[in-house]
N, C-alpha and C. Protein backbone atom coordinates (compact mmCIF):
# COMPACT_ATOMS: atom_id res chain seq x y z
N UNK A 1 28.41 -43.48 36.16
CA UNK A 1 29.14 -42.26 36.48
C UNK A 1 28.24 -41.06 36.20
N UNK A 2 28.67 -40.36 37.03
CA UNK A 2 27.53 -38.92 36.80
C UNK A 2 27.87 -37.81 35.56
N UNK A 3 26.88 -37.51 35.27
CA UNK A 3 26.97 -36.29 34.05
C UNK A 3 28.18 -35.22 34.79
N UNK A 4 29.07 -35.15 33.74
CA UNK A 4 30.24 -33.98 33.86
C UNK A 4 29.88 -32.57 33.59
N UNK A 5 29.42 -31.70 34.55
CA UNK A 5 29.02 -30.62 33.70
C UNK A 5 29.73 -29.45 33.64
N UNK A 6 31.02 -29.78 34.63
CA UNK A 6 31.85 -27.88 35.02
C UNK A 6 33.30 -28.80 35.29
N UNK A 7 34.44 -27.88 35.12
CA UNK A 7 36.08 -28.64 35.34
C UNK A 7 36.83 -27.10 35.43
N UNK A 8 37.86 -27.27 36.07
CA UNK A 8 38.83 -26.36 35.92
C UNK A 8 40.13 -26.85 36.28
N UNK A 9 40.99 -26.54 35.95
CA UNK A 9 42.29 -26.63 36.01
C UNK A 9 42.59 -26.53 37.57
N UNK A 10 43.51 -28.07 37.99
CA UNK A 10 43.26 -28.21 39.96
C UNK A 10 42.08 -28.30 40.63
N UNK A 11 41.07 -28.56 39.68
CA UNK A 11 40.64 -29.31 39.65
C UNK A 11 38.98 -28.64 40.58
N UNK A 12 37.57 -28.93 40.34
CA UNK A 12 37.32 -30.52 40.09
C UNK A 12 37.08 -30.75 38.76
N UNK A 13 37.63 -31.51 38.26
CA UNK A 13 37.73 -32.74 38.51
C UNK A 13 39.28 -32.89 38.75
N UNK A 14 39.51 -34.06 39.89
CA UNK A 14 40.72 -33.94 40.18
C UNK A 14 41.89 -33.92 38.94
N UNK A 15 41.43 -35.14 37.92
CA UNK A 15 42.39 -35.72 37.23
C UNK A 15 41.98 -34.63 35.47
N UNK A 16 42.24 -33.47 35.54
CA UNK A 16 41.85 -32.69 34.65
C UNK A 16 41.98 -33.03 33.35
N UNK A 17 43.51 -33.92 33.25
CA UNK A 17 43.80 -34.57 32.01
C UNK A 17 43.31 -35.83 31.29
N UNK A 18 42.27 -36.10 32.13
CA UNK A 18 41.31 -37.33 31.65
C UNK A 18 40.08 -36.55 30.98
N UNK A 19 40.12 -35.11 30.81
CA UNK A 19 38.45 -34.75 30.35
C UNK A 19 39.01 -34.02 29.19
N UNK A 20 37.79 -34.67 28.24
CA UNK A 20 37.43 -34.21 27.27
C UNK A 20 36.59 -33.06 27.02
N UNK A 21 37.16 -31.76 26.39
CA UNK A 21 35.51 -30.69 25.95
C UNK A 21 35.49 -30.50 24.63
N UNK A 22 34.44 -30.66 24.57
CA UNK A 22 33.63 -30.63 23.20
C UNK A 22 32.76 -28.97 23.16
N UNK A 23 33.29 -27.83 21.97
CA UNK A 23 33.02 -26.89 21.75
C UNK A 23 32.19 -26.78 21.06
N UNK A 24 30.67 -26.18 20.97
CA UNK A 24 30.06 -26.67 19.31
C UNK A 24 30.55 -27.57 18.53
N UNK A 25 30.39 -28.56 18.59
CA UNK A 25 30.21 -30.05 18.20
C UNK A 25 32.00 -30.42 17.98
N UNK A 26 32.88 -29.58 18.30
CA UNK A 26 34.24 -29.86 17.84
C UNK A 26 35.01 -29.58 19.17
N UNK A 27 36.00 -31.20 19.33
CA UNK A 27 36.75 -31.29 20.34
C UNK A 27 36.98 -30.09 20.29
N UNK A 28 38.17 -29.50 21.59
CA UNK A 28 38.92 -28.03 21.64
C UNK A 28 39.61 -28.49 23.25
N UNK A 29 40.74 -27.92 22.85
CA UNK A 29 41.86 -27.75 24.06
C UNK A 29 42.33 -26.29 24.34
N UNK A 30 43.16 -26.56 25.62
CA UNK A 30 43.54 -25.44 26.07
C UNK A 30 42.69 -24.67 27.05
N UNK A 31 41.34 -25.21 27.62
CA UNK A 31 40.71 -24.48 28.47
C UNK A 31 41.04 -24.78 29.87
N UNK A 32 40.82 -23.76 30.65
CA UNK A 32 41.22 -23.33 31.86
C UNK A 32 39.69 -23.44 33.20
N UNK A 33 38.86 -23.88 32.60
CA UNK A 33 37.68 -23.80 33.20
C UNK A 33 36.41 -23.57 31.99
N UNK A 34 35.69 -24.50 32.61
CA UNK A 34 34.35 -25.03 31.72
C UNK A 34 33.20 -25.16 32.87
N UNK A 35 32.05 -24.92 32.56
CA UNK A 35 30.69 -24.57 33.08
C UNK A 35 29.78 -25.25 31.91
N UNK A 36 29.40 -26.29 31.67
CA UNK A 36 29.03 -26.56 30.41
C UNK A 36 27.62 -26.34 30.76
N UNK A 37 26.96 -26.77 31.97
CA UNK A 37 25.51 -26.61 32.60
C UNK A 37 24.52 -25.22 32.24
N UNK A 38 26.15 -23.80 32.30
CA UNK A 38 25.66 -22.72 31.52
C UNK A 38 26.43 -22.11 30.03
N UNK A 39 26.94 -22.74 29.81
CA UNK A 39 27.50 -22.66 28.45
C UNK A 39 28.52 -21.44 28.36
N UNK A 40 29.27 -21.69 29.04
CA UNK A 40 30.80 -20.85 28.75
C UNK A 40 31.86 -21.39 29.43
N UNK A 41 33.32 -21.03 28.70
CA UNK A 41 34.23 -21.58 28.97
C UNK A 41 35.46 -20.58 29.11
N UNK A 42 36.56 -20.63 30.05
CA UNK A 42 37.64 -19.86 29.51
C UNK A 42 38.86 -20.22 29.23
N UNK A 43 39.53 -20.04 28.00
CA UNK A 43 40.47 -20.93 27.22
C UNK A 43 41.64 -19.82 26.99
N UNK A 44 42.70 -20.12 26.62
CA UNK A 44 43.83 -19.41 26.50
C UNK A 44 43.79 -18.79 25.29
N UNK A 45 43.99 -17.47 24.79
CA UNK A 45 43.80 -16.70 23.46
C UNK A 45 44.61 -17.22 22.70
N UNK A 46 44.80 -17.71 21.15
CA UNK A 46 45.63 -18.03 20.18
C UNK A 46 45.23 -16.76 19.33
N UNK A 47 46.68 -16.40 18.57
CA UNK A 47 47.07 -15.21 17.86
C UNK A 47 46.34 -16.10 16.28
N UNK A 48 47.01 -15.44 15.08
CA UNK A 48 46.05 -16.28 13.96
C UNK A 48 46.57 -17.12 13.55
N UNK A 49 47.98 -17.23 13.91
CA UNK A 49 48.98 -18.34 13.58
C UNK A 49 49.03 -19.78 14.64
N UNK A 50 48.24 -19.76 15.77
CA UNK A 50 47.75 -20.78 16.67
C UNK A 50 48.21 -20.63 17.72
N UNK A 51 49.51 -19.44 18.01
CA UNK A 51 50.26 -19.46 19.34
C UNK A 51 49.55 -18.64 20.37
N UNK A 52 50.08 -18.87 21.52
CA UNK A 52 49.17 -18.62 22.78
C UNK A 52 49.25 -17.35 22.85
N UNK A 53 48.87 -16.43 23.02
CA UNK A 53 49.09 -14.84 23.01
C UNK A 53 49.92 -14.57 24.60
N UNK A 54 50.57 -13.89 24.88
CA UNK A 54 51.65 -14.00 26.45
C UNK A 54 51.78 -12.42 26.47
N UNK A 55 51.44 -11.89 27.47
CA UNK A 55 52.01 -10.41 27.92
C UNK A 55 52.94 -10.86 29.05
N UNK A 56 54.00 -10.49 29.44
CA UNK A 56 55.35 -10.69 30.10
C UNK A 56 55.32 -12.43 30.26
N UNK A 57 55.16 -13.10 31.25
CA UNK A 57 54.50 -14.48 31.66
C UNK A 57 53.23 -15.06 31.74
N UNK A 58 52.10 -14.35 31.59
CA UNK A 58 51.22 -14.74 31.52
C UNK A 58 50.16 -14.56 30.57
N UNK A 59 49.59 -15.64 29.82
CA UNK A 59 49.05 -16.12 28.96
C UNK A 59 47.61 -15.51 29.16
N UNK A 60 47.14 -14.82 27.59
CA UNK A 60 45.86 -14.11 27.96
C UNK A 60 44.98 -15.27 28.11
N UNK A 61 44.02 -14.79 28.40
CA UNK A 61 42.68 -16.02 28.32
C UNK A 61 40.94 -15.19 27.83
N UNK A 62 40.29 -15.97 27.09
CA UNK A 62 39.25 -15.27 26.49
C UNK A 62 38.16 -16.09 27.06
N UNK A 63 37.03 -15.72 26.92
CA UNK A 63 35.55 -16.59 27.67
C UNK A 63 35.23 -16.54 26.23
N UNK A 64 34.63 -18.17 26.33
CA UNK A 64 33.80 -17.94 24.88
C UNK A 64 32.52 -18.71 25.57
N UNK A 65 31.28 -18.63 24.87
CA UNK A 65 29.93 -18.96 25.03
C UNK A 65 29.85 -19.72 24.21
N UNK A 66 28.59 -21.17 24.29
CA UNK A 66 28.18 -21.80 23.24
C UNK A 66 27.42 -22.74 24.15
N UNK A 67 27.49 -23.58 23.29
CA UNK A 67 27.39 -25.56 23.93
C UNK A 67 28.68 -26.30 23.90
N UNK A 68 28.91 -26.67 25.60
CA UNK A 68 29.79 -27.32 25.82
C UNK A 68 29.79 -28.63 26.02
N UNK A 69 30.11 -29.98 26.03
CA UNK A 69 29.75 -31.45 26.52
C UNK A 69 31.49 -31.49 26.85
N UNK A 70 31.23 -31.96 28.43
CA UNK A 70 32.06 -32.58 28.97
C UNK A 70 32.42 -34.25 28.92
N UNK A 71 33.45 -34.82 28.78
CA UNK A 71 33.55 -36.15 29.05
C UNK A 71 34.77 -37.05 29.52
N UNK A 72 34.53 -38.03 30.58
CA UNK A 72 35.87 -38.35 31.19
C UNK A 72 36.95 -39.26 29.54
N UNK A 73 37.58 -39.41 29.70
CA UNK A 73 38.30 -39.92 28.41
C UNK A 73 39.30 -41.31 29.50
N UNK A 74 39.59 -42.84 28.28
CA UNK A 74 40.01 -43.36 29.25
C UNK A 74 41.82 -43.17 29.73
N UNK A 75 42.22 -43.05 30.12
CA UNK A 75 43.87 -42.94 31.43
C UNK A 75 44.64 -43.28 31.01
C-alpha cells in the first residue's frame, strides 16, 4: 500500500474513518484535513476544558504545523 501523505474529510481518502494522524509523535483527533508531505493540519479549536469552540453552528477550526504521519488503521 502506498505512503499516506494528505486526507480530508469526504475524502481522499475515501474511508476517512480508517486513518490514523499522528501529531508530533502523539495520536490526535478531530482533524478536518492533513497535508503531512508539508506539515500542517486543520483541526477543530478546543476551549481549555476540551470542548469544541462553536460560534452560532459552526465549529472554529485552527491550522497547526509540525510533523504529521498518516496511517490506514484496520475496519
Amino acid at each position: 500500500m502506498d505512503e499516506l501523505t494528505g486526507a480530508r474529510v469526504g475524502g481522499p481518502p475515501d474511508d476517512w474513518f480508517n486513518v490514523e494522524v499522528w501529531f508530533d509523535g502523539k495520536w490526535s483527533g478531530d482533524w478536518v484535513e492533513v497535508n503531512a508531505k508539508k506539515g500542517w493540519g486543520i483541526r477543530f479549536a478546543r476551549d481549555d476544558h476540551g470542548h469544541i469552540i462553536c460560534e452560532g453552528n459552526d465549529a472554529e477550526r485552527e491550522t497547526m504545523r509540525g510533523e504529521f504521519r498518516l496511517r490506514y488503521t484496520e475496519g
